[in-house]
Protein backbone atom coordinates (compact mmCIF):
# COMPACT_ATOMS: atom_id res chain seq x y z
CA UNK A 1 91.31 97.40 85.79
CA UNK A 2 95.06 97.26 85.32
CA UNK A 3 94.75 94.43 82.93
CA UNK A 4 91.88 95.62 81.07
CA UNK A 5 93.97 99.03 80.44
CA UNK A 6 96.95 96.69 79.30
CA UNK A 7 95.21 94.00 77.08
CA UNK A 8 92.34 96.70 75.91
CA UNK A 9 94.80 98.19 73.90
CA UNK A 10 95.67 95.48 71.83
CA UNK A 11 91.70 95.02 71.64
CA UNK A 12 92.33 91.55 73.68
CA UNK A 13 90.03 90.22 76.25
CA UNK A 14 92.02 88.65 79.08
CA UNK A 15 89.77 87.10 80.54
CA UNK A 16 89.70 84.99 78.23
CA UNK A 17 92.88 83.40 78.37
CA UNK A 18 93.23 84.11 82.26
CA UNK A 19 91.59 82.36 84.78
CA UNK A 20 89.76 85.10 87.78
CA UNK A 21 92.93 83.21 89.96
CA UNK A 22 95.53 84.42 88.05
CA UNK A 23 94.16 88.07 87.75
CA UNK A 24 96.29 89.38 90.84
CA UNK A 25 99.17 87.34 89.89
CA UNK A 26 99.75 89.53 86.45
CA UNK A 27 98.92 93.05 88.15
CA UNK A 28 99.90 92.71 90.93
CA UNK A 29 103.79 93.58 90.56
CA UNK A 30 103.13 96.26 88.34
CA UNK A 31 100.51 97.92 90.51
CA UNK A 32 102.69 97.58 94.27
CA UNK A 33 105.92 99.49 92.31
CA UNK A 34 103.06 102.13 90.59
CA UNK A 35 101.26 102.96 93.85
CA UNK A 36 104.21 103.65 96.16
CA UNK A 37 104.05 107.30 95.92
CA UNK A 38 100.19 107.46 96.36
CA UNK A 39 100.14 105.65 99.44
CA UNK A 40 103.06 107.84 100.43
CA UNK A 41 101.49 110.84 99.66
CA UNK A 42 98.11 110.34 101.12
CA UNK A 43 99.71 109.08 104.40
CA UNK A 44 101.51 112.28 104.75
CA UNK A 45 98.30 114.07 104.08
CA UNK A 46 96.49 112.22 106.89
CA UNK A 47 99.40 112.68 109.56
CA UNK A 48 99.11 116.49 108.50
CA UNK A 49 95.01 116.82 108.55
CA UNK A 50 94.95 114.93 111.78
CA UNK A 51 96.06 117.22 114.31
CA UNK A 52 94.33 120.19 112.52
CA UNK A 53 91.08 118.05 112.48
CA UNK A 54 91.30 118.26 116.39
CA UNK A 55 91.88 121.51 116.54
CA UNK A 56 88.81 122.29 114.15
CA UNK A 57 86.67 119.82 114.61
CA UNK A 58 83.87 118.57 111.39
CA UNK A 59 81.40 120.83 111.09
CA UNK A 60 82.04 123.87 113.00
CA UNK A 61 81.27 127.01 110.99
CA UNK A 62 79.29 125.55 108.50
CA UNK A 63 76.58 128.11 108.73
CA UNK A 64 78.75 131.17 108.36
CA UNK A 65 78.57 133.09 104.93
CA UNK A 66 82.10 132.41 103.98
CA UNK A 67 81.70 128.28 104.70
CA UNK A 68 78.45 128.43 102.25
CA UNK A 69 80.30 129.73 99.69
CA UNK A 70 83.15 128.13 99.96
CA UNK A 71 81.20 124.99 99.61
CA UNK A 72 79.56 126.21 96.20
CA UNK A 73 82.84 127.10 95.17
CA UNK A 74 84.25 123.79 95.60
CA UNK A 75 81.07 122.04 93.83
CA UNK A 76 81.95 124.27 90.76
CA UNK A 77 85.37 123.27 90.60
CA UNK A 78 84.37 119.65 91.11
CA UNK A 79 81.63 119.96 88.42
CA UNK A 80 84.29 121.30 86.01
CA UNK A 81 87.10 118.98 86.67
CA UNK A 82 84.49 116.64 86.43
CA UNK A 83 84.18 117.86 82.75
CA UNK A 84 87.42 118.08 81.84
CA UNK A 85 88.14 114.80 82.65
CA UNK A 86 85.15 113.74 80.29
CA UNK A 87 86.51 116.27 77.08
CA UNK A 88 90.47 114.24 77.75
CA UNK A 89 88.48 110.78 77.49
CA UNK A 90 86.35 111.88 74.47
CA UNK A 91 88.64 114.31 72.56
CA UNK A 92 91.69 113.66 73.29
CA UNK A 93 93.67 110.40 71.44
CA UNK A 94 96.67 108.54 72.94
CA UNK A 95 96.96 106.19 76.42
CA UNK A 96 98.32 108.44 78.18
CA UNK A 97 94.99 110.43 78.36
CA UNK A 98 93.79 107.64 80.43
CA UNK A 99 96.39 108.53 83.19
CA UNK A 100 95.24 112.16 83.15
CA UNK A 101 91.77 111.63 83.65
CA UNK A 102 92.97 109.88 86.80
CA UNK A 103 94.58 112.65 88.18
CA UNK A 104 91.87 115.18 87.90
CA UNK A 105 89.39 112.53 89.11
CA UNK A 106 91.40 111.50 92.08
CA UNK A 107 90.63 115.08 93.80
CA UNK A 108 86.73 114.85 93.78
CA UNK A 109 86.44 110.66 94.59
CA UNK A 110 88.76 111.78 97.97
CA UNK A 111 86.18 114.40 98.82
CA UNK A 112 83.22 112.19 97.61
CA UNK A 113 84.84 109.81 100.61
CA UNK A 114 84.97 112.04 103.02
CA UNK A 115 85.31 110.71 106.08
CA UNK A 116 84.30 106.65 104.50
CA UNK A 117 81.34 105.87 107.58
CA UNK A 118 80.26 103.24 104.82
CA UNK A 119 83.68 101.52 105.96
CA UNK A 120 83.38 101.82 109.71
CA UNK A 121 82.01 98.89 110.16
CA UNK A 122 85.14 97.16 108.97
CA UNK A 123 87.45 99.83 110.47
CA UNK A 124 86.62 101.50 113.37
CA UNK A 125 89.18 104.10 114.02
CA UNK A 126 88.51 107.40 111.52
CA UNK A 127 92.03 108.23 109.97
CA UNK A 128 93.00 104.75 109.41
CA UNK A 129 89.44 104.46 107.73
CA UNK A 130 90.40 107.13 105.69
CA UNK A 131 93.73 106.41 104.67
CA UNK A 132 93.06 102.81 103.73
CA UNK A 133 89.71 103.55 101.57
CA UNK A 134 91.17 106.82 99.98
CA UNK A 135 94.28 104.59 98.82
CA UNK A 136 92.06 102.09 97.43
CA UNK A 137 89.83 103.78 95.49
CA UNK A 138 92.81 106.02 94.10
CA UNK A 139 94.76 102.78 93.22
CA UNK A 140 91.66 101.37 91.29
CA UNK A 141 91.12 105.02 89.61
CA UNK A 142 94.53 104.43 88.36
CA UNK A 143 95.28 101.23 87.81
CA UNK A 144 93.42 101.44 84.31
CA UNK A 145 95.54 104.40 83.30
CA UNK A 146 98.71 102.91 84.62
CA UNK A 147 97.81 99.37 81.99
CA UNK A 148 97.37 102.02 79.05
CA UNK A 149 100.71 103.40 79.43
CA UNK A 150 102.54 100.31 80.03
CA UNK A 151 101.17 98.61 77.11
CA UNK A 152 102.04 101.59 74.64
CA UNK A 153 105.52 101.66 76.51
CA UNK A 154 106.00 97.82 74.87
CA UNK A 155 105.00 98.83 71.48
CA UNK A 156 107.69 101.30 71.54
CA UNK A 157 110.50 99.69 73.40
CA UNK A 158 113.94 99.46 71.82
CA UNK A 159 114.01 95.72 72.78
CA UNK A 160 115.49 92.57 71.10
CA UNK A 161 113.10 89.65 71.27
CA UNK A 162 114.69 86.41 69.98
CA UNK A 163 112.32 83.42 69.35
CA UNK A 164 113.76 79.82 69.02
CA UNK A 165 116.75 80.93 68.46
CA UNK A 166 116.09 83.91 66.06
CA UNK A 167 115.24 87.62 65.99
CA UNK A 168 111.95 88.12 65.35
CA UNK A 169 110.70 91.60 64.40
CA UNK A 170 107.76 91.59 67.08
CA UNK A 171 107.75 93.39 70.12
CA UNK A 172 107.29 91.10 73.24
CA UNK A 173 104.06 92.22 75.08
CA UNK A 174 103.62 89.31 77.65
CA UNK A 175 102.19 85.94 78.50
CA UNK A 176 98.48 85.06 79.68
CA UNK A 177 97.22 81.32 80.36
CA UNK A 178 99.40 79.06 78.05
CA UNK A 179 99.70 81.72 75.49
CA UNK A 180 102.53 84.10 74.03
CA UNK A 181 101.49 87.87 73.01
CA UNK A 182 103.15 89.78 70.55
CA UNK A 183 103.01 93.57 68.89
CA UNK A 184 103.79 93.48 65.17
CA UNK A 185 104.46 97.03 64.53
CA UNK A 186 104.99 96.98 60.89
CA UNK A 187 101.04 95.53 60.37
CA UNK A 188 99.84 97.11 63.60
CA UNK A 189 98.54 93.83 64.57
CA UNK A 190 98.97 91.34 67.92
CA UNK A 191 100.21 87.78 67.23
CA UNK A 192 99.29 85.19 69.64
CA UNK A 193 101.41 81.65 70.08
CA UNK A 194 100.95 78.68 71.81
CA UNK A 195 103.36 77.91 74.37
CA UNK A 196 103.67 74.46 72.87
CA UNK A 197 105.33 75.92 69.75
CA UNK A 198 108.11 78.05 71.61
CA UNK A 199 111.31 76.11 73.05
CA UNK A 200 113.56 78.74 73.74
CA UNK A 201 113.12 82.71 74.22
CA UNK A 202 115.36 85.56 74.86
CA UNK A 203 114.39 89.33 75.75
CA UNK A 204 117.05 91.95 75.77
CA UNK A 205 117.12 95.63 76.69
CA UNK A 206 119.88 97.64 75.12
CA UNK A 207 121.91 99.78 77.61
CA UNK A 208 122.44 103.15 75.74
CA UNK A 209 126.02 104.50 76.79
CA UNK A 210 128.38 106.95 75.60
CA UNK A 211 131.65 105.33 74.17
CA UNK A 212 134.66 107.13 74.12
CA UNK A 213 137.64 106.60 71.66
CA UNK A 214 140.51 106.52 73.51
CA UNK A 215 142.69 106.55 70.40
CA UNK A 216 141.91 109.76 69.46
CA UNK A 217 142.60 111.21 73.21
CA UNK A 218 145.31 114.04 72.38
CA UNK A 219 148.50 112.84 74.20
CA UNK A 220 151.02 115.01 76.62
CA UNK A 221 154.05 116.07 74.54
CA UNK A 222 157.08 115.02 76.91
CA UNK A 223 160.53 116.14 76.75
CA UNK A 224 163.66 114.94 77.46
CA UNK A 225 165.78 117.71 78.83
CA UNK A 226 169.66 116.71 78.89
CA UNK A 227 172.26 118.41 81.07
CA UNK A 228 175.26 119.12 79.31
């Protein structure tokens, strides 16, 4: 999914350059540095709901008026969410669209999980259960979103890309199979090499800093005070 958000906007299929082997291999970096606060955050949501869980176990109070209608409540906000998420992906233009869609669709796939029994087979104990499927499934609902942005973040980048030796005016977008990707941002177009024709490449980020002028520094008048 991460690779199909990152190649899908330069309307490139990957997979056709890219063996199935070397899928994990090119988003897999990306995704472990993306998904550290996710895992973090659900993690600290499970140690939280687990004690509480105890305390009030599943499914007592479910008759009572207030638990109906809290449960219709939470149906119509999933419903709407729900629908929001399909008026960004419709409507709404830019990658970055993509991410948002997985945020509001990242509250209802946790409840559609619940408590995962269609894992327990695999894992038997119920928080770990939870933890590992809910981190899953939220890394796959974002790993599409997180390809979009990255690959607009490369058309944009205030890099220097130098080619055998020479400064080329495309953007550097990335290498899959034996072949070299680049964003030509003038003509809106991708330009793909063979790595037979390249010998030497250079990629540089430039390091915005403020530069002071010492010259112009106003200088301490000092005087020489004689003793007669």
């Amino acid at each position: 999914m991460y690779l199909f958000g990152f190649w899908g906007t330069f309307n490139v299929n990957v997979l056709e350059y890219i063996a199935l082997t070397d899928v994990i291999k090119n988003a897999l970096y990306p995704l472990i540095y993306s998904s550290i606060f996710i895992v973090f955050g659900l993690t600290i949501g499970n140690v939280v709901t687990a004690p509480l869980s105890k305390k009030m176990p599943a499914g007592g109070g479910k008759d009572l008026p207030e638990a109906k209608y809290f449960r219709w409540f939470f149906r119509l906000m999933a419903l709407v969410i729900v629908a929001f998420a399909l008026y960004l992906i419709f409507f709404e233009v830019g990658n970055t669209r993509w991410f948002k869609v997985a945020v509001f669709l990242s509250v209802p796939v946790i409840i559609m999980i619940g408590d995962a029994e269609f894992a327990k087979d695999y894992i038997n104990n119920k928080q770990l259960r939870v933890l590992v499927v809910s981190i899953l499934s939220v890394t796959l609902l974002y790993s599409y979103g997180w390809g979009a942005v990255h690959a607009e973040r490369a058309k944009v980048s205030d890099q220097i890309f130098k080619i055998n030796g020479k400064i080329s005016n495309q953007k550097y977008v990335g290498w899959a199979g034996g072949f070299l990707f680049l964003w030509d941002n003038s003509k809106g177009t991708i330009v793909v090499k063979s790595k037979s024709t390249i010998k030497s490449m250079e990629l540089t980020m430039p390091v915005k800093s403020a530069i002071i002028d010492l010259s112009r520094a106003e200088k301490p008048n000092k005087k020489l005070k004689q003793d007669k």
